[in-house]
Each structure stands twice: as C-alpha cells, then as structure tokens.
Protein backbone atom coordinates (compact mmCIF):
# COMPACT_ATOMS: atom_id res chain seq x y z
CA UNK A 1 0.00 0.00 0.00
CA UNK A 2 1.65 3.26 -0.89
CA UNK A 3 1.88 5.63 1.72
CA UNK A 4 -0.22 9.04 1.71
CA UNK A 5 1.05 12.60 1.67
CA UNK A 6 1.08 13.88 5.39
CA UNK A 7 -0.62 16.84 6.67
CA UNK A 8 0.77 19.30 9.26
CA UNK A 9 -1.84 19.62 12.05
CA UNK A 10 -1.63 21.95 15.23
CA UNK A 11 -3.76 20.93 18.03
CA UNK A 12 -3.36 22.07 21.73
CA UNK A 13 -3.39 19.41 24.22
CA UNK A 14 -3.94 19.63 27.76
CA UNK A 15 -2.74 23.28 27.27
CA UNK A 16 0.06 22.43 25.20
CA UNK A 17 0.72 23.29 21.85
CA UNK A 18 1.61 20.66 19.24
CA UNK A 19 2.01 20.61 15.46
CA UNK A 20 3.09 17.03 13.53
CA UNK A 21 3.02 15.89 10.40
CA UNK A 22 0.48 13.01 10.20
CA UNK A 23 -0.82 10.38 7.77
CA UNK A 24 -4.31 11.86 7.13
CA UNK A 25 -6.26 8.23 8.18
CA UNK A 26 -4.02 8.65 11.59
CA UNK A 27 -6.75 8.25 14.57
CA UNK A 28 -6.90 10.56 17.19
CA UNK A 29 -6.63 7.76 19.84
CA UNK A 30 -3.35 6.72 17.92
CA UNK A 31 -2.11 10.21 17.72
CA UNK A 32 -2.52 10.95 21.52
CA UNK A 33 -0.81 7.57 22.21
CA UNK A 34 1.79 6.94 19.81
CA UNK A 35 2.62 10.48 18.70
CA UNK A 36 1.73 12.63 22.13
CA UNK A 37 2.97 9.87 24.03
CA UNK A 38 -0.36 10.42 26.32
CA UNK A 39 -1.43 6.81 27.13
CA UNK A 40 -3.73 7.47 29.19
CA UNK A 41 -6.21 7.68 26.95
CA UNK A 42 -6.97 3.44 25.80
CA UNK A 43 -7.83 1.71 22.59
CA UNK A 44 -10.51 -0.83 23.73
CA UNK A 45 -12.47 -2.11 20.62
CA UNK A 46 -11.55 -0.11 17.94
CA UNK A 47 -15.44 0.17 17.12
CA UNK A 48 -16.68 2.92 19.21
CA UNK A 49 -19.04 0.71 21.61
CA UNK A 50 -16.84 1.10 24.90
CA UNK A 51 -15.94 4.50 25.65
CA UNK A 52 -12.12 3.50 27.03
CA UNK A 53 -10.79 6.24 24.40
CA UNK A 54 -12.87 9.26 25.22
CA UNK A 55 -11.61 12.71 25.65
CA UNK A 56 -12.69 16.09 25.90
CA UNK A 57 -12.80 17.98 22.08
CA UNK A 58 -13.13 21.06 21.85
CA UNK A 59 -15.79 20.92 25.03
CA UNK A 60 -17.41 17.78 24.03
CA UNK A 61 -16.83 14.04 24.90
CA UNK A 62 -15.97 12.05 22.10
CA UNK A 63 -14.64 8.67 21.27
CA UNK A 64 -10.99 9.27 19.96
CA UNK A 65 -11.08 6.20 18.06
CA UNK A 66 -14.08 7.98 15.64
CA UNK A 67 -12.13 11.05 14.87
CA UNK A 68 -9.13 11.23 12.46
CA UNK A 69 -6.14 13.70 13.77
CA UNK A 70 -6.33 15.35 10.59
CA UNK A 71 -10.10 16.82 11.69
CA UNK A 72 -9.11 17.73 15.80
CA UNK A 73 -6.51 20.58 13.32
CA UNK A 74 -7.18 23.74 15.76
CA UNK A 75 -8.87 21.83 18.31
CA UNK A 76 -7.93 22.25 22.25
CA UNK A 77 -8.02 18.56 23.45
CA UNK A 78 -8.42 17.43 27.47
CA UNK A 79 -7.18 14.20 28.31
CA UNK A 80 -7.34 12.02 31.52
CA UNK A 81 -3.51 13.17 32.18
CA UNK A 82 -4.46 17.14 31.69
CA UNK A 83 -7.44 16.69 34.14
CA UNK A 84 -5.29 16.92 37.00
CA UNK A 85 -3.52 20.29 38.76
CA UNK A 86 0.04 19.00 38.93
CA UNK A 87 0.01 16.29 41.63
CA UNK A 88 -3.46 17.78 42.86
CA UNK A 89 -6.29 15.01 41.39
CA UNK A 90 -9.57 16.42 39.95
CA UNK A 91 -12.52 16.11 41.92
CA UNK A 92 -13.53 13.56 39.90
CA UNK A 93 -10.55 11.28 40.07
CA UNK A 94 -10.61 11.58 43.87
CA UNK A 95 -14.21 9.96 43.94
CA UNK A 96 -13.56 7.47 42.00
CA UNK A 97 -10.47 6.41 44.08
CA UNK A 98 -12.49 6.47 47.48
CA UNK A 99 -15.90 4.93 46.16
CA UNK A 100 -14.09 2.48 44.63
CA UNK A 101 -15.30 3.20 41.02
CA UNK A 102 -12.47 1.20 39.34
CA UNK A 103 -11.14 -1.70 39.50
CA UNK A 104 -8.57 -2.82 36.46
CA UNK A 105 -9.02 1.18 35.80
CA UNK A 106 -8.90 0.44 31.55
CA UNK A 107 -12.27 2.22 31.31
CA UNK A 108 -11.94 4.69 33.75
CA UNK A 109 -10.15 7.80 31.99
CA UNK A 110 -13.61 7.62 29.45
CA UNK A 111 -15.40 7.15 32.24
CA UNK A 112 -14.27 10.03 34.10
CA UNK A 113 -14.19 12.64 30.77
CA UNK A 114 -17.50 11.40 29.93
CA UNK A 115 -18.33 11.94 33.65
CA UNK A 116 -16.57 15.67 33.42
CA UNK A 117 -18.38 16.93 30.34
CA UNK A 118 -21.56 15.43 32.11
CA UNK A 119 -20.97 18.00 35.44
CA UNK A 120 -19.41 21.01 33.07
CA UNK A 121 -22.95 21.46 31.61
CA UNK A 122 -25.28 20.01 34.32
CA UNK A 123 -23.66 20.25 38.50
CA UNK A 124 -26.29 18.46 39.68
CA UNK A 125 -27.83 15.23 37.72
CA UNK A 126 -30.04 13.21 39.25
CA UNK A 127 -28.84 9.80 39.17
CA UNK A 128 -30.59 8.81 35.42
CA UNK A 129 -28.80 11.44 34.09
CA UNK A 130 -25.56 10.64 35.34
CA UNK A 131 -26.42 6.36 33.91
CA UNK A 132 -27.42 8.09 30.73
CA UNK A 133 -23.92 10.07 30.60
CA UNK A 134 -22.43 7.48 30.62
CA UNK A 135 -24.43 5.00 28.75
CA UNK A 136 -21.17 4.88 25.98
CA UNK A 137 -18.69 3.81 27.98
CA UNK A 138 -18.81 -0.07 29.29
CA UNK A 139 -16.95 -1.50 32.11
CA UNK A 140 -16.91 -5.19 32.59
CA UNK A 141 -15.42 -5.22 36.30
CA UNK A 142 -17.95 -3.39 38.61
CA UNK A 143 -21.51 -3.32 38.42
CA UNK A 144 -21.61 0.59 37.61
CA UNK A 145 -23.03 2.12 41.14
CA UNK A 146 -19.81 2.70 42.49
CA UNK A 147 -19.33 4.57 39.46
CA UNK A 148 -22.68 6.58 40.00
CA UNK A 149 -21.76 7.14 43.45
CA UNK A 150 -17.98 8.85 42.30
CA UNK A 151 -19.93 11.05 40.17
CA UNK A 152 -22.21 12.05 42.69
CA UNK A 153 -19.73 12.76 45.13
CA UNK A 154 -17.80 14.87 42.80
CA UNK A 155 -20.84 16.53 41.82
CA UNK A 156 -21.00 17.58 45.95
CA UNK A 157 -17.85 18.46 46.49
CA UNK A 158 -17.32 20.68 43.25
CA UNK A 159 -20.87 22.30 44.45
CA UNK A 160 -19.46 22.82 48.15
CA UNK A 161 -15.81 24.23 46.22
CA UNK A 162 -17.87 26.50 43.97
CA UNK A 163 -19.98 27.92 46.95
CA UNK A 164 -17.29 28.66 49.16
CA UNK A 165 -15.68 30.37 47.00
CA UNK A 166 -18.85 32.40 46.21
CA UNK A 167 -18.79 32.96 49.75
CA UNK A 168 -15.33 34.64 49.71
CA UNK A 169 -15.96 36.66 47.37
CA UNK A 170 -18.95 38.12 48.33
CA UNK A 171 -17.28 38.81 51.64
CA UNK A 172 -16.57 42.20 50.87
CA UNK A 173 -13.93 41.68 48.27
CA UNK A 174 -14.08 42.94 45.29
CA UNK A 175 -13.25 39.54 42.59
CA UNK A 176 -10.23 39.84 39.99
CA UNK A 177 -10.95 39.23 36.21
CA UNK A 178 -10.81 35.63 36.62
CA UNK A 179 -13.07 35.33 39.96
CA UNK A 180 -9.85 35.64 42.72
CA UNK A 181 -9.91 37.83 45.27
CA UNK A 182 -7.78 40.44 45.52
C-alpha cells in the first residue's frame, strides 16, 4: 500500500501546543498515544461501543477512536492526564479512588471525561442522568453504582468548592478578572 502525503496539524493538548506531520487516516486515539505519548487515553475495541478512548474535544466528549487527527486541526483537546492540577487530582478522580469506582481502571479515563463533560454542563444530575452520561462507555469489572456514586460525590464536592468560594468573594472583596480575590 503506498503511503499518503502527510498533513501538518496543530492541536493544543492539555494546554500544550503541538504541530506534527500526520498520515491523514491517523486516529486521534493513535495520535494521543503513539505520537503525544499520552497513554492514558486506551484503545478498547476499535469500534466505538466502549468508551475507554474518550476525551474532551473542543468541550465535548468524544470517542478518539471515531475522529481522524487530521479533523481535531485547531482543536484544544483534554485528556485524563491534563485533568489533573500537577500532583493535585480532579474532583472527579478523587471519587472514583475512594468509592471504589475502578477496579482494572482500563475504562476509567472515558469514564471520568465522559463523567466531566456530564458536570461542566449540568452540577447536579439526578442519578438517570448521570447512567445516561455514561451510557457509551462499558466496564466489565464493577456493576456501575460505584461509578454513579464517584460522580455524585464529585458533583458535591465541586458544588461545596464553587460555593465557598462564592462565599469569599462576596465577603466584601471585590473579585479579579478571573473570579480571585484580591
């Protein structure tokens, strides 16, 4: 088979700028793993059905395995590994440590992305909503409550960090452009 022209294609990942020459039929799963060198992100079927390769495109959860690199050109990507402040774990990846929502841990980063994009546009889902979030990404090691329950927490505790900090500044403070006090 005779090997295609390659395209140059910028994309910022995690927060970090990166421009490569790819093969235009390059996956984005494949790009993030064998290019990036982010393996977080996993390659579990190769059809789309479980989820284990989702990230965060340009604000939406998708399945990496569905999206060639050559179309994420000018896209800001999140993946599991960007999620985290430096050694400080996302809210998120906290509950799912202490409720025990993994177990091998292969479908937990699309878990936990799907999970993220879920509480970005709704804080508080009721517990259908969080099942029907994350009705595209399987697990075949827990029986999916624990799961519900991580979310749940994380829902709390990103409520209880966004309130008290609410609090602060309506203590008299007047807020900096990006919400700090000053």
């Amino acid at each position: 088979m005779e090997a295609l022209p390659k395209k140059k294609v910028a994309v910022k990942i995690n927060g970090v700028e990166q421009t490569r020459a790819v093969e235009p039929r390059l996956l984005l799963v494949d790009f993030l793993r064998d290019v990036a060198g982010l393996t977080g992100t996993h390659v579990g079927c190769d059809t789309s059905i479980c989820g284990a390769c989702t990230v965060i495109l340009n604000g939406t959860a998708v399945k990496s395995c569905t999206v060639l690199t050559v179309q994420a050109d000018g896209a800001d990507i999140l993946t599991i590994e960007g999620l985290a402040q430096g050694e400080k774990l996302h809210p998120l990846q906290e509950a799912f440590w202490e409720c025990h929502g993994l177990q091998c841990g292969f479908c937990t980063p699309g878990m936990i992305l799907s999970a993220y994009q879920l509480l970005k546009r709704n804080p508080q889902p009721t517990e259908a909503e969080i099942r029907h979030a994350l009705d595209g990404n399987l697990c075949r090691c827990t029986g999916y409550q624990h799961i519900v329950d991580a979310v749940r927490m994380a829902a709390k505790r990103m409520k209880r960090k966004a309130n008290g900090k609410k609090k602060a500044i309506g203590s008299g403070q007047k807020a900096g452009p990006e919400g700090r006090r000053r």
